[in-house]
Protein backbone atom coordinates (compact mmCIF):
# COMPACT_ATOMS: atom_id res chain seq x y z
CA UNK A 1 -4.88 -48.73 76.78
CA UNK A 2 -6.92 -45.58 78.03
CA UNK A 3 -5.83 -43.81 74.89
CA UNK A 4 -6.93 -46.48 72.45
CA UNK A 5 -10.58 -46.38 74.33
CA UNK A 6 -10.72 -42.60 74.62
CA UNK A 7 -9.83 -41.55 71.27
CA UNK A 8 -13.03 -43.48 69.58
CA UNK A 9 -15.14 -43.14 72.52
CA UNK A 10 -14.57 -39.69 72.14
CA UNK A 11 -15.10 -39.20 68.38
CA UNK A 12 -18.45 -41.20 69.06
CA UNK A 13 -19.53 -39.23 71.59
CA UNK A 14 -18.74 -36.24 69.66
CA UNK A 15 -20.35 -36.84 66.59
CA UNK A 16 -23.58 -37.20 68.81
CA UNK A 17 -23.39 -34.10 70.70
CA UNK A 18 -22.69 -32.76 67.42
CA UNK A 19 -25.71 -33.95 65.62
CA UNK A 20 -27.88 -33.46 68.72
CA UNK A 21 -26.89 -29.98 69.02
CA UNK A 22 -27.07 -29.28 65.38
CA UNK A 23 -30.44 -31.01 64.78
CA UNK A 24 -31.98 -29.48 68.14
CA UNK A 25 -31.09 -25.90 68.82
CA UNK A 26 -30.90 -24.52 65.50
CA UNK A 27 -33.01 -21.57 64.32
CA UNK A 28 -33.00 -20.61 60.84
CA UNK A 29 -31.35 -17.34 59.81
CA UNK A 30 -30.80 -17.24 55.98
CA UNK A 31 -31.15 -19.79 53.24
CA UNK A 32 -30.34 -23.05 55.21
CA UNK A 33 -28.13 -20.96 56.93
CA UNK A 34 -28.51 -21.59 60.90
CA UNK A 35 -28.42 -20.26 64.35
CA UNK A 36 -26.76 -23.61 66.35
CA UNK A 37 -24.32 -24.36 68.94
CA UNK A 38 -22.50 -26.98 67.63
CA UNK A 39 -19.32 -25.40 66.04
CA UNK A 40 -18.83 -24.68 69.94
CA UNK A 41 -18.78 -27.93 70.79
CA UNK A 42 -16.92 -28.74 67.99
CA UNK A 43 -14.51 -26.06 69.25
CA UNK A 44 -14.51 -27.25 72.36
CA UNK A 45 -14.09 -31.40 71.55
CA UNK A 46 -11.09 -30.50 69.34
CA UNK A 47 -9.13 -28.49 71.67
CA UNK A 48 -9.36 -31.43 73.94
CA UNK A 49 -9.27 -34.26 71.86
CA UNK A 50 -6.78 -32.70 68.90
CA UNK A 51 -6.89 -32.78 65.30
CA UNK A 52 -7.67 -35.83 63.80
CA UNK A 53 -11.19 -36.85 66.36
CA UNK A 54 -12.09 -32.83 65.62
CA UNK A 55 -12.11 -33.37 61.87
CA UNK A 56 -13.93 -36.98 62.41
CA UNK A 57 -16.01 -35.30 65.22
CA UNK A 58 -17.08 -32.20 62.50
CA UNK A 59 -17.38 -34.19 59.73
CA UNK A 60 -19.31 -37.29 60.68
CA UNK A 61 -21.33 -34.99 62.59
CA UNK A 62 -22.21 -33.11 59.94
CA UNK A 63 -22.93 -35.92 57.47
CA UNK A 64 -25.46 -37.29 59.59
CA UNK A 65 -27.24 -33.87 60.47
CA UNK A 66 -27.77 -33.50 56.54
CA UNK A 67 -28.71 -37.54 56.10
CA UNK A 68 -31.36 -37.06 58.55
CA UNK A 69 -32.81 -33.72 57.45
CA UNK A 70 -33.69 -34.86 54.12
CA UNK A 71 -32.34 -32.59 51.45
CA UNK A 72 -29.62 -34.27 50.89
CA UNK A 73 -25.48 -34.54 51.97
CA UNK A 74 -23.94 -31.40 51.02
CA UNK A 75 -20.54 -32.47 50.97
CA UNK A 76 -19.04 -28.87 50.64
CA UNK A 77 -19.93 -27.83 53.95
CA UNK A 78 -19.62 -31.83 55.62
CA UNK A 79 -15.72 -31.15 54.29
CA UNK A 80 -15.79 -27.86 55.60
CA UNK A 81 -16.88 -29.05 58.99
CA UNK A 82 -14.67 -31.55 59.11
CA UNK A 83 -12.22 -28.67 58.61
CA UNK A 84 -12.74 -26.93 61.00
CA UNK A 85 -12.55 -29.59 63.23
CA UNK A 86 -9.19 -30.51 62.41
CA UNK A 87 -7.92 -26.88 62.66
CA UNK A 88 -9.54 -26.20 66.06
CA UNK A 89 -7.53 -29.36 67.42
CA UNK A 90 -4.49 -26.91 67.11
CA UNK A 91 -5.65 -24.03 69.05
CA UNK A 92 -4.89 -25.16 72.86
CA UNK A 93 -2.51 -26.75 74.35
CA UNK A 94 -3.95 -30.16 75.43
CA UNK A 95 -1.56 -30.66 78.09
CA UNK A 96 -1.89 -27.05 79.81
CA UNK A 97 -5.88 -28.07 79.38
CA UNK A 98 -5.27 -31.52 81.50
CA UNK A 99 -3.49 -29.44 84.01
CA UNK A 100 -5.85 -27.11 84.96
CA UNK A 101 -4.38 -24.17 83.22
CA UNK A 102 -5.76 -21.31 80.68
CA UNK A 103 -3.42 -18.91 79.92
CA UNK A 104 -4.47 -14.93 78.80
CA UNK A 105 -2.15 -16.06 75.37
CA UNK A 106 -4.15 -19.31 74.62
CA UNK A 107 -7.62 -17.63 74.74
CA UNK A 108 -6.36 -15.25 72.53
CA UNK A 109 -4.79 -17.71 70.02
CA UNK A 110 -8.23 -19.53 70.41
CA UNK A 111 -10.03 -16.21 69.32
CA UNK A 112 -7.79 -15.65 66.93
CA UNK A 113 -7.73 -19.06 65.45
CA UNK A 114 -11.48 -19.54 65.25
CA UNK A 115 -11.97 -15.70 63.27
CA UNK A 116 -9.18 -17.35 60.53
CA UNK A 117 -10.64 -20.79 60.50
CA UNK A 118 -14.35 -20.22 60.05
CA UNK A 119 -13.47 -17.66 57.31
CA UNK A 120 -11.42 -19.68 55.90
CA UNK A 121 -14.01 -22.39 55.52
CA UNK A 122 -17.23 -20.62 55.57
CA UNK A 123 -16.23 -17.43 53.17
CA UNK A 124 -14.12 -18.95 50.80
CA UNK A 125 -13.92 -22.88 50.67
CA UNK A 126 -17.41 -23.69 51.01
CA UNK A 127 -18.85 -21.24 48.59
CA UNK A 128 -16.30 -22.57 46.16
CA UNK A 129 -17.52 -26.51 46.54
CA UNK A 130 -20.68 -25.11 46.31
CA UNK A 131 -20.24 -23.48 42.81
CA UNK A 132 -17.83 -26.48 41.69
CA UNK A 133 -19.97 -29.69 43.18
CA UNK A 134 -23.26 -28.15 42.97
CA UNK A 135 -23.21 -24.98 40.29
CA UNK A 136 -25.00 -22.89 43.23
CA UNK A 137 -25.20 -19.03 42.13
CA UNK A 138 -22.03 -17.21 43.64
CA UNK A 139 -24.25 -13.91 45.18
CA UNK A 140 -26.30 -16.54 47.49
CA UNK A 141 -23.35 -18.80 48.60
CA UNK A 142 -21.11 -16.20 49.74
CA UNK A 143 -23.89 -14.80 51.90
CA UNK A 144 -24.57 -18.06 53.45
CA UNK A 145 -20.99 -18.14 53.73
CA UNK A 146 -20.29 -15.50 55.62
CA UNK A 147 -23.75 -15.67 57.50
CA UNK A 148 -22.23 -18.92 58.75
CA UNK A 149 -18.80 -17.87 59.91
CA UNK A 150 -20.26 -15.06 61.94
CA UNK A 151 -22.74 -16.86 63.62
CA UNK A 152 -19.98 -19.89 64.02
CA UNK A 153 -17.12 -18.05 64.91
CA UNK A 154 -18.92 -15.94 67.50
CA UNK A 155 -20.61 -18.90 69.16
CA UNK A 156 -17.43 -20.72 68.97
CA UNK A 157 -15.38 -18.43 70.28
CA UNK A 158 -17.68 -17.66 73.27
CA UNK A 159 -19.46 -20.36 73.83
CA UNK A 160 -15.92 -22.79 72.93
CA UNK A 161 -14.50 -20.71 75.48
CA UNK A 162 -16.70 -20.86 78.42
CA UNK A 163 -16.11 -24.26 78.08
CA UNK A 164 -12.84 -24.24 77.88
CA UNK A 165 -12.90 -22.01 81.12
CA UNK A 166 -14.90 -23.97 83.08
CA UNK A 167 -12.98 -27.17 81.82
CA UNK A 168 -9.86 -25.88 83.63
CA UNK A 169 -11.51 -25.22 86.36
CA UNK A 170 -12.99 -28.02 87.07
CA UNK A 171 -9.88 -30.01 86.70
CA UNK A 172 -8.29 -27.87 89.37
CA UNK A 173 -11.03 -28.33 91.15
CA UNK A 174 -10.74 -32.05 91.51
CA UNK A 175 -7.18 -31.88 91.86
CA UNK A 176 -7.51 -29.44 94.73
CA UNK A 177 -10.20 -32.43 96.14
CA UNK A 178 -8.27 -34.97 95.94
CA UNK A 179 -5.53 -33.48 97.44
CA UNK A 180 -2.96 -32.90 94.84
């Protein structure tokens, strides 16, 4: 029962976060290329919540943010989000997470696996949609390419981290208050 409520519940919170952080803290750095937290979140939600709610969480997220700006559903980069979603879902063990444990080897995987994934999706798959789907020129969508997967891979490797950090403590901080 708890799973079949905190699965949605958690994509749908998510995809909120997502689209609140993506809509409100991002500052413009190169051709609608941005500065924004949410591919920490996204990070962060997918670790916890695995695969499939980190692709849903990344990709409905996404969809909206562009629905709402106004220029349009780029689908390339919604995919690509959704992506990335689904691959951060594999960097953590979930169950070392719910017990209060971060080990030196899983922040490194986590480092490691963001660097691969956001190249992977910002340098060569979404610069490729883009020239298939929407015949953008090749010179300005590999620079917003990998614009994008330094800013996101730095913010979600720190930023994902912190969280991830102060996730495990908290959980063995409430064990250690409740006395177990």
């Amino acid at each position: 029962m708890i799973k079949a409520v905190k699965y949605p519940v958690g994509v749908i919170v998510g995809t909120a976060l997502f689209y609140f952080m993506a809509s409100t803290f991002s500052f413009p750095v190169f051709s609608r290329t941005e500065f924004a937290p949410q591919y920490a979140f996204l990070a962060f939600a997918a670790c916890l919540l695995g695969p499939v709610p980190g692709f849903l969480i990344g990709f409905l997220g996404h969809m909206l943010r562009d629905f709402f700006e106004g220029y349009g559903i780029w689908w390339s980069w919604v995919i690509c989000s959704g992506l990335v979603g689904f691959c951060s879902g594999f960097l953590a063990d979930r169950t070392k997470l719910m017990d209060g444990i971060l080990e030196k080897s899983e922040v490194i995987r986590f480092v490691a696996g963001n660097l691969v994934i956001h190249m992977m999706a910002w340098v060569l798959l979404a610069p490729i949609l883009d020239i298939l789907l929407y015949s953008r020129p090749a010179s300005e969508v590999f620079k917003q390419g990998l614009t994008a997967a330094s800013i996101d891979f730095s913010l979600a490797s720190l930023c994902g981290g912190v969280l991830l950090y102060g996730m495990t403590k908290c959980v063995n901080y409430i064990r250690s208050f409740r006395g177990r």
